[in-house]
N, C-alpha and C. Protein backbone atom coordinates (compact mmCIF):
# COMPACT_ATOMS: atom_id res chain seq x y z
N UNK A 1 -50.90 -6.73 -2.96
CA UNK A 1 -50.01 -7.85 -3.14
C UNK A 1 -48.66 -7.40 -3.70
N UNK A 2 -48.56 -6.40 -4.39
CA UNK A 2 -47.04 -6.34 -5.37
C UNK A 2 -46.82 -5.09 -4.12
N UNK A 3 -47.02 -4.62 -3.29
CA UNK A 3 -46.51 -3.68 -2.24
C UNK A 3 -46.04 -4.81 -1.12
N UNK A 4 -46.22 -5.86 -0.82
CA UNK A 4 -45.81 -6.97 -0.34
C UNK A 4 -44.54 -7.67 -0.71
N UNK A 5 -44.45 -7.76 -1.75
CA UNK A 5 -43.04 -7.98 -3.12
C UNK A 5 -42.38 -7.44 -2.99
N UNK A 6 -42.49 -5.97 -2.94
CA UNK A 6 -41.36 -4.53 -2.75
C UNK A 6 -40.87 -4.16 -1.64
N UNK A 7 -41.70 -4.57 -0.55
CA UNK A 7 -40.90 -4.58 0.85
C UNK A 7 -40.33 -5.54 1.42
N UNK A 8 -40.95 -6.93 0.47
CA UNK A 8 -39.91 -7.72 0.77
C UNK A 8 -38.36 -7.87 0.30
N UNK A 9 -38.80 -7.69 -1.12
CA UNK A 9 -37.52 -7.50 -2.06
C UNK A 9 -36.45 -6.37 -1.26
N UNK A 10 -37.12 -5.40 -0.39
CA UNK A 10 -36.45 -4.30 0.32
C UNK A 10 -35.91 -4.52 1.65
N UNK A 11 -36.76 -6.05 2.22
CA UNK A 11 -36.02 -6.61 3.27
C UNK A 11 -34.67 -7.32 2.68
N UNK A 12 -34.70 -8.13 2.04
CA UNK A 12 -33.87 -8.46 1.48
C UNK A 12 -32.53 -7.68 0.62
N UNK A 13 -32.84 -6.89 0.54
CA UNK A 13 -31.79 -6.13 -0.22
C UNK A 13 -30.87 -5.66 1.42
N UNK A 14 -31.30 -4.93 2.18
CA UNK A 14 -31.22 -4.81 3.42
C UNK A 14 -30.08 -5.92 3.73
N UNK A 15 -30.57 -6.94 3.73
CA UNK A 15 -30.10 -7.79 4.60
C UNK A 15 -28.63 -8.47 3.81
N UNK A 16 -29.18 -8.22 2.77
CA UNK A 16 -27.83 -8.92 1.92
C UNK A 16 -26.29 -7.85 2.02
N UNK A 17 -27.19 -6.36 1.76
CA UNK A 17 -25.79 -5.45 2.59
C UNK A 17 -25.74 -5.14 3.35
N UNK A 18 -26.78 -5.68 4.55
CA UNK A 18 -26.03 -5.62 5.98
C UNK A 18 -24.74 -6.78 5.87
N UNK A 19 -25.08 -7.41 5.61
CA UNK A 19 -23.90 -8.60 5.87
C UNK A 19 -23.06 -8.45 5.15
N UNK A 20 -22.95 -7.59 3.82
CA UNK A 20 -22.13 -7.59 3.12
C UNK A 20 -20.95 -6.31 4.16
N UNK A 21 -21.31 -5.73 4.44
CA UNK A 21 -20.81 -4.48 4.84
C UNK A 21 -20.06 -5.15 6.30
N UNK A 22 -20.85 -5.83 7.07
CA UNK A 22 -20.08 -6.41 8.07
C UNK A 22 -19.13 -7.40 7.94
N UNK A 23 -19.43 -8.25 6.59
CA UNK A 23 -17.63 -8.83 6.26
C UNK A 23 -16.79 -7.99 6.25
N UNK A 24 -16.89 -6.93 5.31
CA UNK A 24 -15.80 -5.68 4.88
C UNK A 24 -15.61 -5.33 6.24
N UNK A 25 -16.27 -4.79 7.34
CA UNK A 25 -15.48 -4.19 8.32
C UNK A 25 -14.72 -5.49 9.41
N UNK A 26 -15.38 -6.48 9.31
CA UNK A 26 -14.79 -7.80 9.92
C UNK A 26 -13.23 -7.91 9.11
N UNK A 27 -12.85 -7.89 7.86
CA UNK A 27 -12.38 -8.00 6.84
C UNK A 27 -11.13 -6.87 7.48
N UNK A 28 -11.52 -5.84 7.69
CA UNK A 28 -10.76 -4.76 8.00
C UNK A 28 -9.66 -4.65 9.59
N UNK A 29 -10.02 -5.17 10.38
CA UNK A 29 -10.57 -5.34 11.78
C UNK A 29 -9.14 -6.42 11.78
N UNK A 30 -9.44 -7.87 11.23
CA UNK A 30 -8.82 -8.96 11.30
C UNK A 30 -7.65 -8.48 10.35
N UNK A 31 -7.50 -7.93 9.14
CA UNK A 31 -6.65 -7.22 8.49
C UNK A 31 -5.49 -6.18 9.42
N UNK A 32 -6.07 -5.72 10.07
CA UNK A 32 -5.19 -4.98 10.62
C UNK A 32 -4.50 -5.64 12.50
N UNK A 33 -5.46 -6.58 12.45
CA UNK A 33 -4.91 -7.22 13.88
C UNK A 33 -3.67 -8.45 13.18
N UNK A 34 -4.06 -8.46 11.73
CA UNK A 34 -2.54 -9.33 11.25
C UNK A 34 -1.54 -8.71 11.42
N UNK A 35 -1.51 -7.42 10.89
CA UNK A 35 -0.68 -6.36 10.80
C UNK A 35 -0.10 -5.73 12.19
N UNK A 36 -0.33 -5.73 13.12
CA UNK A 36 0.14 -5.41 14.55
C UNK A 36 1.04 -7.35 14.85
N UNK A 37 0.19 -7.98 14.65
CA UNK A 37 1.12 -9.28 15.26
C UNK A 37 1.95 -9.67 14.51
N UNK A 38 2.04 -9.13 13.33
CA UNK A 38 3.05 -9.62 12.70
C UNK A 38 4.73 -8.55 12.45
N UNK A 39 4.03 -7.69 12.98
CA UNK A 39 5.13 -6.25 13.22
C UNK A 39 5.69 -6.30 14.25
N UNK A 40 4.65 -6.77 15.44
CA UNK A 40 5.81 -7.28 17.07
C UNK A 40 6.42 -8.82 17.01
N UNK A 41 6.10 -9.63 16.48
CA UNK A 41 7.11 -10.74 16.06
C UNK A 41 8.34 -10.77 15.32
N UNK A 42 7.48 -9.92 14.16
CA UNK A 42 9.23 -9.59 12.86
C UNK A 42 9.11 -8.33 12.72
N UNK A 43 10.11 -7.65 13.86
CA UNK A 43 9.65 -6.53 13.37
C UNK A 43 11.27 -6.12 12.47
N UNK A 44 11.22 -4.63 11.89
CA UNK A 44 12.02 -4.21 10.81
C UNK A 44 13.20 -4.01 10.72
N UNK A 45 14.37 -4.72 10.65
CA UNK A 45 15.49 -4.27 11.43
C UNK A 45 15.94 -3.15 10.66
N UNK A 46 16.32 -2.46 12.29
CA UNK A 46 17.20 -1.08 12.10
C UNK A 46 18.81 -0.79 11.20
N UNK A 47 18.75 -0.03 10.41
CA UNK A 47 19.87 0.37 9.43
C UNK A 47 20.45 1.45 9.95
N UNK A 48 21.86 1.10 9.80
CA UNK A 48 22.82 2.55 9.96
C UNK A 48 22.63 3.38 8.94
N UNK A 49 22.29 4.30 9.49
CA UNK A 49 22.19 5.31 8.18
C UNK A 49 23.30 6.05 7.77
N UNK A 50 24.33 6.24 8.74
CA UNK A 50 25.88 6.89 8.79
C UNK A 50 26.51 5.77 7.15
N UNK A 51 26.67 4.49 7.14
CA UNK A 51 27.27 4.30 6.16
C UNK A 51 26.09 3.93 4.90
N UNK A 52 25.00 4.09 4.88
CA UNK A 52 24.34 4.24 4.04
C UNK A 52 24.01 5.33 3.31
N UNK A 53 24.09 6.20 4.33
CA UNK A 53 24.59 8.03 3.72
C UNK A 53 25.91 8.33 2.66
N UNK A 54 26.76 7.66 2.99
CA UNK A 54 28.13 7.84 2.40
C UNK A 54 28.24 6.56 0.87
N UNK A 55 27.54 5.80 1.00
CA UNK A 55 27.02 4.92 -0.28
C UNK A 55 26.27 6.10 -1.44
N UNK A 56 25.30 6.56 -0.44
CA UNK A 56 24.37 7.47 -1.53
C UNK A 56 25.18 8.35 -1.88
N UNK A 57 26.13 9.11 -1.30
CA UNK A 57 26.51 10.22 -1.51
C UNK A 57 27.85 9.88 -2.99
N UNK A 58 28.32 8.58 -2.74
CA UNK A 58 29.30 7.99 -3.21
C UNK A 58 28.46 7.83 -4.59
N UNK A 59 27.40 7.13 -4.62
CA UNK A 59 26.50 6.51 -5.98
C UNK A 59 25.56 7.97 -6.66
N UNK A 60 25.47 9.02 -5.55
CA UNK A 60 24.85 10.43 -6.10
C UNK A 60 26.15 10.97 -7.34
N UNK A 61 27.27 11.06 -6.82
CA UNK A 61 28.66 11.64 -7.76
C UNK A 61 28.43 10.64 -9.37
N UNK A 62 28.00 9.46 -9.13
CA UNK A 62 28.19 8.11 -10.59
C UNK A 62 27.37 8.67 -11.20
N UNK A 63 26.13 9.27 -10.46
CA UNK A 63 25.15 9.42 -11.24
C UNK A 63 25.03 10.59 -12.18
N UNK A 64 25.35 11.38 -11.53
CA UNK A 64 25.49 12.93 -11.47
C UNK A 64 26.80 12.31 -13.12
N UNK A 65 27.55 12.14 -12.96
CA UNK A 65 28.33 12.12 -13.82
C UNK A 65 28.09 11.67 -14.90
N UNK A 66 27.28 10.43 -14.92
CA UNK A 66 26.99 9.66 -15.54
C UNK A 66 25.71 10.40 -16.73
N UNK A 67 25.07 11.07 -15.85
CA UNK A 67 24.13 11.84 -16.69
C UNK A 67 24.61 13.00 -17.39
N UNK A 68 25.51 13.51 -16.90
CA UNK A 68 26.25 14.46 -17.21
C UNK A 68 26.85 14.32 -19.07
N UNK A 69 27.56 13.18 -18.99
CA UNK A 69 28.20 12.22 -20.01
C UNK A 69 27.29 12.33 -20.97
N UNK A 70 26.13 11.95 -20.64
CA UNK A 70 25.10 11.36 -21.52
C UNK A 70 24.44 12.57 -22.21
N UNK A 71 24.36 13.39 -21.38
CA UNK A 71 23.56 14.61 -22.32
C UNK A 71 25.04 15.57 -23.09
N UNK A 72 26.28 15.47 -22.88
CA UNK A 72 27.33 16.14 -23.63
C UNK A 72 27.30 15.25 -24.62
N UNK A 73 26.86 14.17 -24.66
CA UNK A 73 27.21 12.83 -26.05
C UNK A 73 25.42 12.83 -26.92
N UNK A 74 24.76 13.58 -26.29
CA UNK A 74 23.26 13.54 -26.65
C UNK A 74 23.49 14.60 -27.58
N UNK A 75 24.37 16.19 -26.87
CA UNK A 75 24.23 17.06 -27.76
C UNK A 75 25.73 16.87 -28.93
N UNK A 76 25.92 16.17 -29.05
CA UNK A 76 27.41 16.42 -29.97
C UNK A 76 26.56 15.49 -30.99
N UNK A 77 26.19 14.56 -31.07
CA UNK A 77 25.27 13.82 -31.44
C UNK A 77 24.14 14.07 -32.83
């Protein structure tokens, strides 16, 4: 009788992560079919990188300086 209990308890365990495991890959599946339809509807618009290069390069010099400043006023300090 209690070897009856244990294989049932073992059907059951079974069965609770079969299904558990097939949400997660259902879960996964539908997750990523959002992710394709929602990338060919909106997808990312394209940036010039020519004047976004010359921003960085412009805001690299502030920085550069800026830190510069800060550690000559760190060591006088």
């Amino acid at each position: 009788m209690d070897t009856n209990l244990v294989i049932e308890g073992a059907k059951f365990m079974l069965l609770g992560m079969g299904t558990v495991f097939l949400f997660l890959i259902l879960l996964i599946v539908l997750m990523n079919a959002m992710s394709v339809i929602i990338h060919k509807f909106f997808p990312e618009p394209q940036t010039d990188l020519s004047a976004s290069t010359v921003n960085s390069q412009k805001n690299h010099k502030t920085i550069v300086a800026a830190i510069t400043a800060a550690i000559t006023h760190h060591r006088q300090a």
